[in-house]
N, C-alpha and C. Protein backbone atom coordinates (compact mmCIF):
# COMPACT_ATOMS: atom_id res chain seq x y z
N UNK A 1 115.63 46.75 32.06
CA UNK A 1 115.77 45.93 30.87
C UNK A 1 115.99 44.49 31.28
N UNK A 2 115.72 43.52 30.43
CA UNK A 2 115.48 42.26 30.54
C UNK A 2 115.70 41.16 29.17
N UNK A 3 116.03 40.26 29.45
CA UNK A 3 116.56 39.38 28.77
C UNK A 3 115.56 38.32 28.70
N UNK A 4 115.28 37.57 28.20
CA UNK A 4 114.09 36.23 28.36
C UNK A 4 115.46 34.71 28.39
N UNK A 5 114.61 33.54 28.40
CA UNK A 5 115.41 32.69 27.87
C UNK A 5 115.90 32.40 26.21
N UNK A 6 117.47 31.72 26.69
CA UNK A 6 117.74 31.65 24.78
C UNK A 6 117.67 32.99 24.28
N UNK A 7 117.54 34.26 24.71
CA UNK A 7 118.36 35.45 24.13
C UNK A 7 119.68 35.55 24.73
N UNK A 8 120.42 36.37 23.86
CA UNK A 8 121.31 36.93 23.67
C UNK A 8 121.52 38.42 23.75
N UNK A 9 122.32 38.81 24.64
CA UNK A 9 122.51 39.94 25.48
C UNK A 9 124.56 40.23 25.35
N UNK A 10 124.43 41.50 25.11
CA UNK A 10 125.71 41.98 25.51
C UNK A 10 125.82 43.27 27.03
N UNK A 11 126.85 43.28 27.43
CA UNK A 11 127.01 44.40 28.91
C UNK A 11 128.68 44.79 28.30
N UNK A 12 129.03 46.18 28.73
CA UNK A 12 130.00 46.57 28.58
C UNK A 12 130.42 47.87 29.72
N UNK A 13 131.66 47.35 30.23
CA UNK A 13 131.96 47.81 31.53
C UNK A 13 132.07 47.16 32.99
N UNK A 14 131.54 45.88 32.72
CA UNK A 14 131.88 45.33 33.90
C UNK A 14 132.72 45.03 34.20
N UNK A 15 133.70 45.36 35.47
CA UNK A 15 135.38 44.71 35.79
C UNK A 15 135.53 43.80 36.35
N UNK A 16 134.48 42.88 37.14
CA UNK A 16 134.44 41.59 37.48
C UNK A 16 133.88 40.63 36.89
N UNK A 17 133.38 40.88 36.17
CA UNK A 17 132.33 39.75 35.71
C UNK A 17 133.04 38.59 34.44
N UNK A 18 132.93 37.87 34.72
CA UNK A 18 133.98 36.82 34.10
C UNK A 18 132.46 35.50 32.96
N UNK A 19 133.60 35.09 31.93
CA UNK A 19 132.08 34.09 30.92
C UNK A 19 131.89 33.17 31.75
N UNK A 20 130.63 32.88 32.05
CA UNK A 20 129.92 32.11 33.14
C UNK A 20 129.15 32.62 33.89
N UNK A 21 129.13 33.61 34.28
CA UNK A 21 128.86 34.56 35.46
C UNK A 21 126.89 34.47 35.23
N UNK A 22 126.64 34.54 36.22
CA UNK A 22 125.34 34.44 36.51
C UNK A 22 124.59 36.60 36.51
N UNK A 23 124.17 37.18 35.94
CA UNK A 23 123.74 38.49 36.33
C UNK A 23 122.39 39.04 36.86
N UNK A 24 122.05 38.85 37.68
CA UNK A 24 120.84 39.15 38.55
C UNK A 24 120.81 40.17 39.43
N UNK A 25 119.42 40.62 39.81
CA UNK A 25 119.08 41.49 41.05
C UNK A 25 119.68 41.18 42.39
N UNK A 26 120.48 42.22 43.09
CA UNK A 26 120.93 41.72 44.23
C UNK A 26 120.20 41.00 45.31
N UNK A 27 118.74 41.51 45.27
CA UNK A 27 117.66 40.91 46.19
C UNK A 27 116.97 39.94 45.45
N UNK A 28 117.44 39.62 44.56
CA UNK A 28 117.10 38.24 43.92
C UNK A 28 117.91 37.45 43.64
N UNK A 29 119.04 36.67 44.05
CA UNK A 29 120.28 35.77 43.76
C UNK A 29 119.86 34.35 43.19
N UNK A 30 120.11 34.83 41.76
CA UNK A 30 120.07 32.79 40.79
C UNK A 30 121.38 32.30 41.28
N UNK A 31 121.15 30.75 41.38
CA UNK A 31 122.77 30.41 41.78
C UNK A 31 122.46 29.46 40.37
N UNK A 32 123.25 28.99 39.74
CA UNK A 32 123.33 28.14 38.45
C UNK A 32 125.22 27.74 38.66
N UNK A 33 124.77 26.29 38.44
CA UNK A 33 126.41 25.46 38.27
C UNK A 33 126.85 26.37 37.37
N UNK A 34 128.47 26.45 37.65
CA UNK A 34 129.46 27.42 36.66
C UNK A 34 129.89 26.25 35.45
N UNK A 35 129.25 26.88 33.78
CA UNK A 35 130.21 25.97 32.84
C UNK A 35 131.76 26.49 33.28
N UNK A 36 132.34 24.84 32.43
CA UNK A 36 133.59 24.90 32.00
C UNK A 36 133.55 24.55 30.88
N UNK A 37 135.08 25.81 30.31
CA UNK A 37 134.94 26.27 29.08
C UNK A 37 136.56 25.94 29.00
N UNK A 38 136.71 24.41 28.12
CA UNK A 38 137.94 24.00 27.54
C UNK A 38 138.91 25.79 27.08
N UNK A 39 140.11 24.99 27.78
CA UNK A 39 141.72 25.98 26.78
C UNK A 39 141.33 25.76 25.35
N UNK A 40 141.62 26.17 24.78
CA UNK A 40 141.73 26.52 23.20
C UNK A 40 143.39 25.40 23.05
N UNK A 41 143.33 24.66 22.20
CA UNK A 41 144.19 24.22 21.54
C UNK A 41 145.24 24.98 20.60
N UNK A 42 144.84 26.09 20.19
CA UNK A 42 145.93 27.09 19.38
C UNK A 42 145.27 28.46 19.50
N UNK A 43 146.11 29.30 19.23
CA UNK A 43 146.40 30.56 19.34
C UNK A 43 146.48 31.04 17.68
N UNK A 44 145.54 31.82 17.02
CA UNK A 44 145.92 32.24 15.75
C UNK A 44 145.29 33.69 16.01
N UNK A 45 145.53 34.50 14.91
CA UNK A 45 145.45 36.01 14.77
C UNK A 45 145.17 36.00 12.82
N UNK A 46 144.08 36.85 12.65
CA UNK A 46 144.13 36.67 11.10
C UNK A 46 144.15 38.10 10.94
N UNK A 47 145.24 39.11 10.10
CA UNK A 47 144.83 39.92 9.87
C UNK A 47 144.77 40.80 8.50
């Protein structure tokens, strides 16, 4: 399975993989600059 550009993809189960993370074929390695992704200014919960 495959993703194109500008889609949107979900994975569930990965224990390393952190937002930013690059996901590729091991025998194919993309390197891409890591965003940074500002702290959040507040903390809310709506329930």
């Amino acid at each position: 399975d495959e993703l194109g550009a500008g889609e949107i993809g979900a994975i569930v189960g990965l224990k390393e993989a952190t937002t930013g993370d690059t996901l590729c074929a091991e025998n194919q390695p993309v390197y891409l600059e890591r965003i940074t992704v500002p702290e959040p200014v507040m903390f809310m919960a709506i329930e």
